[in-house]
N, C-alpha and C. Protein backbone atom coordinates (compact mmCIF):
# COMPACT_ATOMS: atom_id res chain seq x y z
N UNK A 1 160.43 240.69 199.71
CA UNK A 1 161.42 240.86 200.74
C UNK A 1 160.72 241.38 202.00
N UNK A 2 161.15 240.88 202.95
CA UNK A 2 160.61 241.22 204.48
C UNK A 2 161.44 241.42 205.78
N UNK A 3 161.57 242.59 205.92
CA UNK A 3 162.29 242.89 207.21
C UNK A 3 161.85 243.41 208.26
N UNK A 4 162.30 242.93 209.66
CA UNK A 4 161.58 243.05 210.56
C UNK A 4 162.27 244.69 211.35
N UNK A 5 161.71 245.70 211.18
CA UNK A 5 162.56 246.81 211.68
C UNK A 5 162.00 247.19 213.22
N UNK A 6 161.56 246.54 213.86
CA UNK A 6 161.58 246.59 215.32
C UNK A 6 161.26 245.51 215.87
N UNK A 7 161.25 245.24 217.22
CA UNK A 7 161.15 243.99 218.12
C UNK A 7 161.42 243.47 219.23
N UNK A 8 161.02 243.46 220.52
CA UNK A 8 161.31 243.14 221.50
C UNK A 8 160.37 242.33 222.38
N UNK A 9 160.41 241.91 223.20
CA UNK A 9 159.82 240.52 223.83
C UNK A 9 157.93 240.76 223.74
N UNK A 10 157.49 241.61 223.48
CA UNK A 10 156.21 242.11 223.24
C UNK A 10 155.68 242.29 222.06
N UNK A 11 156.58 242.53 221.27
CA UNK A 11 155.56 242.69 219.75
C UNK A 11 156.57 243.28 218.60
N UNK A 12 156.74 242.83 217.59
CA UNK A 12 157.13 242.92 216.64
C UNK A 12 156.73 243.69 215.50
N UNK A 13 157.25 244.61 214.68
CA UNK A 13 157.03 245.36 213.25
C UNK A 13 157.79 244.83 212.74
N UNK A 14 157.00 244.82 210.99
CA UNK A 14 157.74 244.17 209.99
C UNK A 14 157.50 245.18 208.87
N UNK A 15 158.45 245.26 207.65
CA UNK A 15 157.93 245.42 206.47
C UNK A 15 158.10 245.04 205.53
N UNK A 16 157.14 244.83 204.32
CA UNK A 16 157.38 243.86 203.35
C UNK A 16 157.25 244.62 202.08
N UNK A 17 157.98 244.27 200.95
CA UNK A 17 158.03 245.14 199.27
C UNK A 17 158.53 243.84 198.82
N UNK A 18 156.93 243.88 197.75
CA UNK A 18 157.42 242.72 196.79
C UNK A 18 156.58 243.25 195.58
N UNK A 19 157.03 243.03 194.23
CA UNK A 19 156.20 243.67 192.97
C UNK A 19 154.81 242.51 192.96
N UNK A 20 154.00 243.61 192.23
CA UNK A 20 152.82 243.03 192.34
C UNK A 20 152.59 242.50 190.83
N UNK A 21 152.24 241.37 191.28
CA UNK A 21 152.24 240.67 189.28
C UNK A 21 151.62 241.04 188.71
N UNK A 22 150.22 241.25 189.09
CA UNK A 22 149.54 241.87 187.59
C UNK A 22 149.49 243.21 187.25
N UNK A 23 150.77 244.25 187.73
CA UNK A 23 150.63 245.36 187.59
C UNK A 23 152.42 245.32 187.38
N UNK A 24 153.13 245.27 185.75
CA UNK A 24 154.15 245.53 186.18
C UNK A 24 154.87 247.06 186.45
N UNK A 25 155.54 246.95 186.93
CA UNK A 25 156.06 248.33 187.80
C UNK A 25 156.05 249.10 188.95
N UNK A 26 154.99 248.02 189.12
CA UNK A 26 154.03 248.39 190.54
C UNK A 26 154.47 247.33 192.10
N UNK A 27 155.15 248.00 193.33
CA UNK A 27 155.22 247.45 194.24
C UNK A 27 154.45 247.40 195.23
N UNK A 28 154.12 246.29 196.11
CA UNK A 28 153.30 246.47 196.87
C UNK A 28 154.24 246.74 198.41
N UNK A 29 154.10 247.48 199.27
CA UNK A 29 154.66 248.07 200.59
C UNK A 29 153.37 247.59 201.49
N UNK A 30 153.95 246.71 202.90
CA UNK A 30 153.29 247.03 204.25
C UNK A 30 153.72 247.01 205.42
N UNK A 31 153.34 247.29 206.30
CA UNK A 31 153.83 247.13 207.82
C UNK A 31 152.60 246.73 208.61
N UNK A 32 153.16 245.82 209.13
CA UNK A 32 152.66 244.63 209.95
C UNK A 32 153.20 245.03 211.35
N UNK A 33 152.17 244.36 212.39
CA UNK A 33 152.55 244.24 213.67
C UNK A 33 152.20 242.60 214.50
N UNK A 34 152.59 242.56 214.99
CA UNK A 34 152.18 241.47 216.00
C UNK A 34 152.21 241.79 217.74
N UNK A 35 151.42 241.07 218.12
CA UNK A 35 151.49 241.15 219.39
C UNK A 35 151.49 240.14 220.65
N UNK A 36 151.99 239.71 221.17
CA UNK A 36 152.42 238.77 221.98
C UNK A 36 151.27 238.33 222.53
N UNK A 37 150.55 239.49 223.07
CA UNK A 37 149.43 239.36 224.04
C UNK A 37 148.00 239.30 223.54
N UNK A 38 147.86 239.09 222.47
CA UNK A 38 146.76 239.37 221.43
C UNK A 38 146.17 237.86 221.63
N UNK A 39 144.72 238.04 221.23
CA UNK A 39 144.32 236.51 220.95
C UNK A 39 144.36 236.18 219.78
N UNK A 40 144.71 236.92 218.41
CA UNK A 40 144.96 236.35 217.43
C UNK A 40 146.35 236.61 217.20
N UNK A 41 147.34 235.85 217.35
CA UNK A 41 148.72 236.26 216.89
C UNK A 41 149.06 236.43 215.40
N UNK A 42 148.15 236.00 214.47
CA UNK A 42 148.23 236.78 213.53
C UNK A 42 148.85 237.82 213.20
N UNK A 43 149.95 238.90 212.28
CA UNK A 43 150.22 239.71 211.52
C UNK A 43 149.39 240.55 211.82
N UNK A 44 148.83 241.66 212.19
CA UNK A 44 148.02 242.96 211.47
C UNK A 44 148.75 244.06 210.73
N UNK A 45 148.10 244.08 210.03
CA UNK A 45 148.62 244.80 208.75
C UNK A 45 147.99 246.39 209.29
N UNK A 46 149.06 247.21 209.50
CA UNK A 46 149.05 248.74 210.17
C UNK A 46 148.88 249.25 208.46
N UNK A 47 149.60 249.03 207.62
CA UNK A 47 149.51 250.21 206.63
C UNK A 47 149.88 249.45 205.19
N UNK A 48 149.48 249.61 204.29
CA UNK A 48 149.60 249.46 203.19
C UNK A 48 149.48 250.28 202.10
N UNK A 49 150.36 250.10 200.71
CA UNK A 49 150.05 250.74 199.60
C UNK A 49 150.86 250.27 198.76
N UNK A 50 150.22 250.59 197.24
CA UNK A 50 150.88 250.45 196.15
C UNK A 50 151.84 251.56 195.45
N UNK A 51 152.94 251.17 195.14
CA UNK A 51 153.80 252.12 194.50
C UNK A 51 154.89 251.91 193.09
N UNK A 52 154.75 253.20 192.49
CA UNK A 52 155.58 252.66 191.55
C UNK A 52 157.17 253.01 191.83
N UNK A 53 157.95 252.71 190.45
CA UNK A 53 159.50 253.59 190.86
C UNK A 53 159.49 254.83 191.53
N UNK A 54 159.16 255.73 190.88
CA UNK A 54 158.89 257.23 191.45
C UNK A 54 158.84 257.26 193.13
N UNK A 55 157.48 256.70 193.20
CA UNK A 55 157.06 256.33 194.87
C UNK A 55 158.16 255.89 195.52
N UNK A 56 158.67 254.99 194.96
CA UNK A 56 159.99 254.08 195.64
C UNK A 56 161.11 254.80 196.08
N UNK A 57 161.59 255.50 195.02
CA UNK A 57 163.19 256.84 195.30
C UNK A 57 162.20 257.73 196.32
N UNK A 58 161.26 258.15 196.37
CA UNK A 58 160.87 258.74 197.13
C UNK A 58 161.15 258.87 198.39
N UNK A 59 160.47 257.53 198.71
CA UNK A 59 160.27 257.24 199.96
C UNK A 59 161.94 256.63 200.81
N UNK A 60 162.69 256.40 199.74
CA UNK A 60 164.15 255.74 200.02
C UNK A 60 164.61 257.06 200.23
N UNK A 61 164.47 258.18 199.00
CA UNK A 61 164.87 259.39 199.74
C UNK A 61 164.53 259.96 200.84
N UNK A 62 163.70 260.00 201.45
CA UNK A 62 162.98 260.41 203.08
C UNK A 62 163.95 260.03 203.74
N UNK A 63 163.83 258.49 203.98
CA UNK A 63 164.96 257.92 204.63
C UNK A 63 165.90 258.28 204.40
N UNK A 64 166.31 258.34 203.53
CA UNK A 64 168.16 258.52 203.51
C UNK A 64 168.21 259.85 204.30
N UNK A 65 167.47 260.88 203.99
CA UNK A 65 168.00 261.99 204.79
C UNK A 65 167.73 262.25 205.51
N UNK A 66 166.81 261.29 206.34
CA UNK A 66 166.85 261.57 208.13
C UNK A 66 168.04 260.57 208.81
N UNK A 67 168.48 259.36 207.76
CA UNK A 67 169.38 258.64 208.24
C UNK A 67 170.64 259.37 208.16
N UNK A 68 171.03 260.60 207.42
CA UNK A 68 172.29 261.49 206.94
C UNK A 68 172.00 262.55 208.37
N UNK A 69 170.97 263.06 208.59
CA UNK A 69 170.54 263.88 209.26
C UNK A 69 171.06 262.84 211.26
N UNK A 70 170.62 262.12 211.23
CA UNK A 70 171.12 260.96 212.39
C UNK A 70 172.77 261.16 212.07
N UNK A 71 173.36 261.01 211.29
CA UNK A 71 174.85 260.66 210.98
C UNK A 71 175.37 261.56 211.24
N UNK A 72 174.75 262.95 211.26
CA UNK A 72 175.29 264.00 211.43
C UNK A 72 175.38 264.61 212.74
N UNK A 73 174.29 264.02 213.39
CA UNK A 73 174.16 264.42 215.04
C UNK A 73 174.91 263.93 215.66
N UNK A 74 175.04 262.03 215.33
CA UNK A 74 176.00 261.20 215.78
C UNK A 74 177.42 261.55 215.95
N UNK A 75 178.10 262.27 214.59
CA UNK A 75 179.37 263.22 214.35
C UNK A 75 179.18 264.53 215.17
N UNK A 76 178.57 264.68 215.51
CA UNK A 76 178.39 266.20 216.36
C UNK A 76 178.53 266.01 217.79
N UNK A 77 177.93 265.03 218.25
CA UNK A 77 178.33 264.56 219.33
C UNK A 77 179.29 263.45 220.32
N UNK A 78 180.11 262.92 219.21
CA UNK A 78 181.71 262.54 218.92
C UNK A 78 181.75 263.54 219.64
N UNK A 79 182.50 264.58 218.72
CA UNK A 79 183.22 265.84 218.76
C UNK A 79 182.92 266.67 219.94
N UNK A 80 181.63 266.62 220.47
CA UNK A 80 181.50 267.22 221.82
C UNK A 80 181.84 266.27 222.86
N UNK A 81 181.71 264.84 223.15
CA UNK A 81 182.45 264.09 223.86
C UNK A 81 183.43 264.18 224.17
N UNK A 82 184.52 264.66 222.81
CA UNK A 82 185.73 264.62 222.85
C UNK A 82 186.29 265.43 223.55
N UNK A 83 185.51 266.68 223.28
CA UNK A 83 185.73 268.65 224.09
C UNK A 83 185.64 268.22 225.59
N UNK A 84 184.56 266.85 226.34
CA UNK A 84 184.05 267.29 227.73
C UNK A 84 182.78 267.40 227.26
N UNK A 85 182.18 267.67 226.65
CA UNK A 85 180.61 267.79 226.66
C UNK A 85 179.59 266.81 226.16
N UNK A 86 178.39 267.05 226.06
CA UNK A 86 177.37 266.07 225.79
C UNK A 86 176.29 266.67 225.04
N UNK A 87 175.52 265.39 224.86
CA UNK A 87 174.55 265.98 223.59
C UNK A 87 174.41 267.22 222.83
N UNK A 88 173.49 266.93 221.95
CA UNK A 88 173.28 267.55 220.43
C UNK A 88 173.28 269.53 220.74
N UNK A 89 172.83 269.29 222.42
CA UNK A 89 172.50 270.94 221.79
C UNK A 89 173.49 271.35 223.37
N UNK A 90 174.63 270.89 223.67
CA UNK A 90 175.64 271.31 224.91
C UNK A 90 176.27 272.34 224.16
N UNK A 91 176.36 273.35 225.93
CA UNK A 91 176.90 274.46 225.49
C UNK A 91 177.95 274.15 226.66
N UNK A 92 177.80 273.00 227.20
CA UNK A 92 179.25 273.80 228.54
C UNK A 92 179.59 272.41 228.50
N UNK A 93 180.41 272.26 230.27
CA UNK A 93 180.80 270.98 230.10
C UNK A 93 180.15 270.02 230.42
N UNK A 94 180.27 268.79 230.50
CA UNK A 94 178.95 267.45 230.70
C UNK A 94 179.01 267.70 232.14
N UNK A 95 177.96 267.35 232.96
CA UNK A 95 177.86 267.35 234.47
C UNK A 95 178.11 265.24 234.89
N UNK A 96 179.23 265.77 236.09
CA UNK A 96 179.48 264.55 236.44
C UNK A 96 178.36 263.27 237.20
């Protein structure tokens, strides 16, 4: 599986998790870049590694709780919109 988690008219990140056959249990993880302006447009591969389940909840857990941690700022600053105010750390009202 391969998804591209950034991208704009200059260069692209991707990342890819697919199990590795001769190791079952074992996934392989990378992130790739490209670059528009490059003379090889080729993929470069920024990072790689092998992982098992363990590795996997791991790293899904990281994410999840900076993505809960985002969800929560997002809800925080609803609620100060709503008051008149702005961002994460407003103490008064938003300036016009």
């Amino acid at each position: 599986m391969q998804v591209i988690i950034q991208s704009n008219e200059v260069f692209q990140y991707n990342a890819e998790l697919h199990p590795v056959a001769a190791i079952a249990g074992r996934f392989n993880l990378a992130f790739s870049s490209t670059f528009s302006g490059a003379r090889d447009p080729a993929p470069h591969v920024a990072f790689q590694t092998t992982l098992d389940r363990v590795g996997l909840l791991a790293l899904r857990g990281l994410v999840d709780s900076v993505i809960g941690e985002l969800a929560e700022t997002d809800r925080h600053d609803r609620v100060l919109a709503t008051q008149g105010l702005q961002g994460s750390n407003a103490t008064g009202p938003a300036e016009a």
